[in-house]
C-alpha atoms as a PDB file:
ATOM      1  CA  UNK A   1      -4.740  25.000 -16.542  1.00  0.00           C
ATOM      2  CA  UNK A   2      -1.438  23.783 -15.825  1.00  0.00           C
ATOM      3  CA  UNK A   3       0.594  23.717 -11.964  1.00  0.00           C
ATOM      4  CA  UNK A   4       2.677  26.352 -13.785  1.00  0.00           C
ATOM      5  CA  UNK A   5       0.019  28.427 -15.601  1.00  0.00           C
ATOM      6  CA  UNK A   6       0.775  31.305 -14.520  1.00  0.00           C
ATOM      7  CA  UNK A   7      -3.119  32.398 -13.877  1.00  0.00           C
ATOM      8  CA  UNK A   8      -2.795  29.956 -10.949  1.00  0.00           C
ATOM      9  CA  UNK A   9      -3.068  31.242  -7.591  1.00  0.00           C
ATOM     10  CA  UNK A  10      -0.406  31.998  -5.276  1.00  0.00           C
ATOM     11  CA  UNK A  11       1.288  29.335  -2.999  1.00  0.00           C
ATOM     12  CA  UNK A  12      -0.924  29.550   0.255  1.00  0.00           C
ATOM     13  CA  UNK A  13       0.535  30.694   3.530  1.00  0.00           C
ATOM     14  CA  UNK A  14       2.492  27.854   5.506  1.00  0.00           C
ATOM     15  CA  UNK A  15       0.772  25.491   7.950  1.00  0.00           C
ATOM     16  CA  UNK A  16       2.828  25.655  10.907  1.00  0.00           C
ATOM     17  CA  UNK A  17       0.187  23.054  13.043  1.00  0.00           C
ATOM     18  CA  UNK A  18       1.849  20.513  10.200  1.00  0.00           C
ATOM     19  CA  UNK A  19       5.034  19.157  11.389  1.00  0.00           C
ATOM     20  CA  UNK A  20       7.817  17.283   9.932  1.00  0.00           C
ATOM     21  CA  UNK A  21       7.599  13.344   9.846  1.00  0.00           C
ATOM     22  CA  UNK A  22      10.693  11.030   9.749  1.00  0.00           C
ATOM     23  CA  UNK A  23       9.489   7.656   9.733  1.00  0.00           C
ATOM     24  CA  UNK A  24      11.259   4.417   9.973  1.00  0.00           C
ATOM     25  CA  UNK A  25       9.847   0.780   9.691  1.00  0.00           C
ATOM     26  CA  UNK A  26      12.713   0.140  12.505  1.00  0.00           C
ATOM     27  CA  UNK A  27      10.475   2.922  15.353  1.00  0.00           C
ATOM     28  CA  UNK A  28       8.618   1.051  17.635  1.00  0.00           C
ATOM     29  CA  UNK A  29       6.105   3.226  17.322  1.00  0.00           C
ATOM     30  CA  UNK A  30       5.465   2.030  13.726  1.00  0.00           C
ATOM     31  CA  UNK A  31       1.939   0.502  13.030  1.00  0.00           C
ATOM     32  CA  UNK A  32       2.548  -3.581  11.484  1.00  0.00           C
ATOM     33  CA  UNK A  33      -0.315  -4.866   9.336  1.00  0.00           C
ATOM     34  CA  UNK A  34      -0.131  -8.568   8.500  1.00  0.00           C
ATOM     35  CA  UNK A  35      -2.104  -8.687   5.488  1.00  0.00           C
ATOM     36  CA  UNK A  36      -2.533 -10.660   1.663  1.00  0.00           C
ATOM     37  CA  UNK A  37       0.368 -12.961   2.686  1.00  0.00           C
ATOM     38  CA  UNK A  38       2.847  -9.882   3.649  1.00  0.00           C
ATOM     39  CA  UNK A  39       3.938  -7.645   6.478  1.00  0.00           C
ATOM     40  CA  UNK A  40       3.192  -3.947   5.856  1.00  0.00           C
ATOM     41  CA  UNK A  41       4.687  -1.623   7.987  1.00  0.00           C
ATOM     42  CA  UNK A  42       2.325   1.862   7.655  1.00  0.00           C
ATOM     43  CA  UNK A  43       5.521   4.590   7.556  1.00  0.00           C
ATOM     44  CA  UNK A  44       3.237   7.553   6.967  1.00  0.00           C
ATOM     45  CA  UNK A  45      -0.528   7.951   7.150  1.00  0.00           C
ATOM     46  CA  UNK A  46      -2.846  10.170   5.305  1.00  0.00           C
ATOM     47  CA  UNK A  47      -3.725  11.895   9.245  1.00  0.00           C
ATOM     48  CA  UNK A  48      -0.123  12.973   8.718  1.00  0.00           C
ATOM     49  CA  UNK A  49      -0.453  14.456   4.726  1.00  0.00           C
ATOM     50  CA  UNK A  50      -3.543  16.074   5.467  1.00  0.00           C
ATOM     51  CA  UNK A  51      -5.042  13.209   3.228  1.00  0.00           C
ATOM     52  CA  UNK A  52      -2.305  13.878   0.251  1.00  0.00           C
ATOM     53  CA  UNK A  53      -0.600  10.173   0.097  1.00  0.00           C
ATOM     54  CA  UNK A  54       0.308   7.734   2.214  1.00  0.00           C
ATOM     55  CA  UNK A  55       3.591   5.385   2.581  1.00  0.00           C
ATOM     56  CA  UNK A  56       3.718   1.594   3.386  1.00  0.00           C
ATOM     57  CA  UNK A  57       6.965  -0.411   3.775  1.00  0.00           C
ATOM     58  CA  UNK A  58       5.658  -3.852   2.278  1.00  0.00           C
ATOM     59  CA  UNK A  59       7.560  -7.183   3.293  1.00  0.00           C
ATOM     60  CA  UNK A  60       5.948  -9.633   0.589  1.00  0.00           C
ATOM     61  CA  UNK A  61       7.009 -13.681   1.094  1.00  0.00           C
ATOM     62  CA  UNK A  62       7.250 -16.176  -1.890  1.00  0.00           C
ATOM     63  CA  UNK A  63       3.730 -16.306  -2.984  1.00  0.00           C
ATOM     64  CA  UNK A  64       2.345 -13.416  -1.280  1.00  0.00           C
ATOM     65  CA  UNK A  65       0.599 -10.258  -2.645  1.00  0.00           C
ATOM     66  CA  UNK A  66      -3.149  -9.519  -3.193  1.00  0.00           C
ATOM     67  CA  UNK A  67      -6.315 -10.277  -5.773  1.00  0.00           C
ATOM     68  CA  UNK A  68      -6.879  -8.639  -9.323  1.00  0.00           C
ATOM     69  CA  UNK A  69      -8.529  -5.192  -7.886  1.00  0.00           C
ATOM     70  CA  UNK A  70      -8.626  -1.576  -8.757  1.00  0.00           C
ATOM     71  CA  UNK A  71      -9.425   1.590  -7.302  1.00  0.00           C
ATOM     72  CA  UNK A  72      -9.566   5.146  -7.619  1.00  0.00           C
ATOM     73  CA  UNK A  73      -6.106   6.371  -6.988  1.00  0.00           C
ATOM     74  CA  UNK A  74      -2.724   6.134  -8.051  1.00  0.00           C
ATOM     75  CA  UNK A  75      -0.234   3.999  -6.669  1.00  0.00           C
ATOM     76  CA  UNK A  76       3.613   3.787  -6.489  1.00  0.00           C
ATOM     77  CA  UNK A  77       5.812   1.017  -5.941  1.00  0.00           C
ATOM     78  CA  UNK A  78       9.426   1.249  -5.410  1.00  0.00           C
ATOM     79  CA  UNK A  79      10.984  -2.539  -5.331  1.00  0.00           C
ATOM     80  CA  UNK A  80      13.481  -2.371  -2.461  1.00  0.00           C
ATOM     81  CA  UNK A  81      14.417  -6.059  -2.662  1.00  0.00           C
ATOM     82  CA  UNK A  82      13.958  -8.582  -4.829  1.00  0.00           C
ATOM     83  CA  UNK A  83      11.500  -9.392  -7.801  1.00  0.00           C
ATOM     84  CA  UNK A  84       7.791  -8.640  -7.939  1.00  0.00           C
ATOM     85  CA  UNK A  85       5.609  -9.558 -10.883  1.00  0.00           C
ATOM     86  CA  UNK A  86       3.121  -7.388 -11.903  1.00  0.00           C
ATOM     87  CA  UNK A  87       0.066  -8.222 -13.262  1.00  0.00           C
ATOM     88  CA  UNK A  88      -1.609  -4.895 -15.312  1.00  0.00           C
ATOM     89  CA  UNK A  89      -4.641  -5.198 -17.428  1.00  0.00           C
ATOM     90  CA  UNK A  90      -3.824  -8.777 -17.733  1.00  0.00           C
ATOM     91  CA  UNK A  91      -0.091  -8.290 -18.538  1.00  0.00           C
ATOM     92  CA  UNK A  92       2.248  -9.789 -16.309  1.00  0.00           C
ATOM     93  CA  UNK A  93       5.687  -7.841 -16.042  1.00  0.00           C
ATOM     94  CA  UNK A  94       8.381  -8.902 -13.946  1.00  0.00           C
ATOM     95  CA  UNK A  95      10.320  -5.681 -11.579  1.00  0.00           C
ATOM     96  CA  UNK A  96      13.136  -5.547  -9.621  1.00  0.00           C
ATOM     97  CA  UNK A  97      14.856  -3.981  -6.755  1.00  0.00           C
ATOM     98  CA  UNK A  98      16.139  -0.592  -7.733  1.00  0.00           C
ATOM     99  CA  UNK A  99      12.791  -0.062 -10.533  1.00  0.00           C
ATOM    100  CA  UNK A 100       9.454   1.874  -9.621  1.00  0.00           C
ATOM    101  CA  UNK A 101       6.079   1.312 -10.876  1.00  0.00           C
ATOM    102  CA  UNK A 102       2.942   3.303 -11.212  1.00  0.00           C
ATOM    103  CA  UNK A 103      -0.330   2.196 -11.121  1.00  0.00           C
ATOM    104  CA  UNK A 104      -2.791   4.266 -12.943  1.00  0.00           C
ATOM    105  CA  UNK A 105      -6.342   4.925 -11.079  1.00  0.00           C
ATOM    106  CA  UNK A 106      -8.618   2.883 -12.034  1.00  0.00           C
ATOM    107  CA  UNK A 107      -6.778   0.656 -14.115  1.00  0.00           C
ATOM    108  CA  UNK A 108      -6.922  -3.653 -12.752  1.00  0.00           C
ATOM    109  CA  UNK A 109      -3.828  -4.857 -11.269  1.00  0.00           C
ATOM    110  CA  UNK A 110      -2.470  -7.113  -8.644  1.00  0.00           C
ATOM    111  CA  UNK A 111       1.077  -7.936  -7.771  1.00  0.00           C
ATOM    112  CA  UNK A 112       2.599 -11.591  -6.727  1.00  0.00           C
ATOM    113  CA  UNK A 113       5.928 -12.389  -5.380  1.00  0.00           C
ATOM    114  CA  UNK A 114       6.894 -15.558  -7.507  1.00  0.00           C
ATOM    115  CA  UNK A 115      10.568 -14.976  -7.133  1.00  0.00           C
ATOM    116  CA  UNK A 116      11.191 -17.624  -5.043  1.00  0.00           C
ATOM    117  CA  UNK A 117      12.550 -14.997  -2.023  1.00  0.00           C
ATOM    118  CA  UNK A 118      11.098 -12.760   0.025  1.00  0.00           C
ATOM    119  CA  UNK A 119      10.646  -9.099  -1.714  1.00  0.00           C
ATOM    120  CA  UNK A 120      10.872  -5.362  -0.281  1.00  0.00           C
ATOM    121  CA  UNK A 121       8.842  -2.551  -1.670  1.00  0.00           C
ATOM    122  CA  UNK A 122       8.003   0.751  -1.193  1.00  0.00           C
ATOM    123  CA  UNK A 123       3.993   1.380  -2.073  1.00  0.00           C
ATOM    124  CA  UNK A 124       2.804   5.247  -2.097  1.00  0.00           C
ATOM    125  CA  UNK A 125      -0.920   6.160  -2.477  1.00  0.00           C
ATOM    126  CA  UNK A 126      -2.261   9.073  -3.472  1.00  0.00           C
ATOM    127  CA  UNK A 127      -4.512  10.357  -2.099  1.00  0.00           C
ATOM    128  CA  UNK A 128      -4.369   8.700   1.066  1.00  0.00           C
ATOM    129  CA  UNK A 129      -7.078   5.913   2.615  1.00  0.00           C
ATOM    130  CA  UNK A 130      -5.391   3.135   1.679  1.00  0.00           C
ATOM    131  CA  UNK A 131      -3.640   2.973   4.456  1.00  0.00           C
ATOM    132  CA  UNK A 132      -7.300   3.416   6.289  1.00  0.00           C
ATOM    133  CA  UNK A 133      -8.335   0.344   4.686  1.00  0.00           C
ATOM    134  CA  UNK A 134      -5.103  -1.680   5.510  1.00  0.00           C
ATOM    135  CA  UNK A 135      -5.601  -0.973   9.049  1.00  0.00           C
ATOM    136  CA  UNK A 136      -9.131  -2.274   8.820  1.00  0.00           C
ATOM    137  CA  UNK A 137      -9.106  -5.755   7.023  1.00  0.00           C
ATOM    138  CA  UNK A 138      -5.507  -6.581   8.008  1.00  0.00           C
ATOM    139  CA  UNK A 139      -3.985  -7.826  11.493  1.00  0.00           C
ATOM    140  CA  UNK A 140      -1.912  -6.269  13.892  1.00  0.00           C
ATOM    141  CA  UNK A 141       1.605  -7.826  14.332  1.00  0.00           C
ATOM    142  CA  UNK A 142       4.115  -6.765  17.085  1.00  0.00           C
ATOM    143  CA  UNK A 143       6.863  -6.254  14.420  1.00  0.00           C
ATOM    144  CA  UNK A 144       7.942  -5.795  10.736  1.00  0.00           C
ATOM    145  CA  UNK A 145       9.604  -9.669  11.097  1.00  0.00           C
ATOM    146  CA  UNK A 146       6.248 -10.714  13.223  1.00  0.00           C
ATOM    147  CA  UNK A 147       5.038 -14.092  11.740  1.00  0.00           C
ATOM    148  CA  UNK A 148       1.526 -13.833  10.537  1.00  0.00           C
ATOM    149  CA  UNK A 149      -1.039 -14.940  12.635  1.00  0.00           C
ATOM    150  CA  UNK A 150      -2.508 -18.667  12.545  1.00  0.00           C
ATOM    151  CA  UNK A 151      -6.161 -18.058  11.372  1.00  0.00           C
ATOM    152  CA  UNK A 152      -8.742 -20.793  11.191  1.00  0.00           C
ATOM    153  CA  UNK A 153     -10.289 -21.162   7.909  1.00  0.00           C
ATOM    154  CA  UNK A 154     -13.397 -19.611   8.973  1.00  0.00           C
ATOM    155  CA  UNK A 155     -11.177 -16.409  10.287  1.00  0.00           C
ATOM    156  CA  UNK A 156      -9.361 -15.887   6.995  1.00  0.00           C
ATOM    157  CA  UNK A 157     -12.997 -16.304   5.419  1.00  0.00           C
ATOM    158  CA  UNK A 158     -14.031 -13.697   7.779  1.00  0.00           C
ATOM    159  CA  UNK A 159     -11.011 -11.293   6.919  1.00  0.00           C
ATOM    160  CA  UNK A 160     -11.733 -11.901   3.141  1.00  0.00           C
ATOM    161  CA  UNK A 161     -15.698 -11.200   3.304  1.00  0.00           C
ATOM    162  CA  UNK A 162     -14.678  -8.030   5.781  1.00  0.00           C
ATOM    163  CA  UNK A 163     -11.931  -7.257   2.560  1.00  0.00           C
ATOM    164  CA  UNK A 164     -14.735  -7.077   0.321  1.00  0.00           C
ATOM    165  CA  UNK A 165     -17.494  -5.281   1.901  1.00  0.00           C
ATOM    166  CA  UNK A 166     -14.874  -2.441   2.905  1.00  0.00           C
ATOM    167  CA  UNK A 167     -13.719  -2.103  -0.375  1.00  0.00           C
ATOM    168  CA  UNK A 168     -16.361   0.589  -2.206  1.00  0.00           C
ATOM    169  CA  UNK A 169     -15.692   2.459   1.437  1.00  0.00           C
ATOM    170  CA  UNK A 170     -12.219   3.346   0.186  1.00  0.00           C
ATOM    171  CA  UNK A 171     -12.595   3.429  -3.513  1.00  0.00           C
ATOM    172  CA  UNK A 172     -11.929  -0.019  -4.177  1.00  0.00           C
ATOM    173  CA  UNK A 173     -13.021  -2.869  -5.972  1.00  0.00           C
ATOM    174  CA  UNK A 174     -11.942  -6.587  -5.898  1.00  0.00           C
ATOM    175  CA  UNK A 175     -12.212  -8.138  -9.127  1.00  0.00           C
END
């Protein structure tokens, strides 16, 4: 069956306890998640899709990005600024600003900034959790232009090992 079979049910009745969200990486209110090298701003959260997606504003520096992993959802990524190189089932492609990618679930991937620059991108999952997990194995900055913070080697050991055990918990795996 098909969205538009027409055997499919009616639309159900609007949920007027869900609100409208306008988000901004600019509101103070905005949760910043320093994390795999970058600064990810969390715009929306799966608490605010009922679980359907979420939306993360990700600041990634020359040489940032995360491992070869893959999980069980799909994920979007709209290159805002600069050049991101993609690596997909062991094929590294090159995107830039003004291109979108999709991820399909369960396929490997990782993505690297090598351009030099620092890079802008838009990543929707969906469903949500990611944005869970960010929260999680990440650190809280004060700000989307907050410097990361200076870890000892036997905290960034301790954010990778916490990284990996969290992973099955939201449908992950590090490869």
């Amino acid at each position: 069956m098909t969205a538009f079979d027409s055997a499919t049910p009616g639309i159900p009745d609007d949920d007027p306890t869900r609100t409208l969200t306008v988000a901004s990486p600019d509101d103070p209110a905005t949760t910043y998640i320093s994390l795999a090298g970058g600064n990810y701003a969390i715009l929306i959260t799966g608490k605010q899709t009922n679980g359907q997606y979420c939306l993360i504003d990700m600041r990634v520096p020359d040489g940032g990005g995360p491992p070869p992993h893959r999980h069980d959802f799909e994920e979007m990524f709209t290159i805002l600024e600069g050049e991101i190189e993609f690596t997909f089932r062991d094929e590294k492609r090159s995107v830039r600003a003004g291109s979108t990618v999709n991820i399909p679930a369960n396929a490997p991937h990782n993505f690297r900034n090598v351009s030099g620059a620092p890079a802008r991108m838009l990543c929707m999952c969906t469903p949500a959790a990611q944005d869970e997990y960010f929260l999680r194995v990440g650190d809280e900055v004060a700000s989307k232009d907050a410097p990361p913070p200076r870890l000892t080697d036997d905290e960034k050991a301790e954010r990778r090992q916490r990284a990996v055990e969290l992973a099955p918990v939201y449908r992950t795996e590090i490869l």
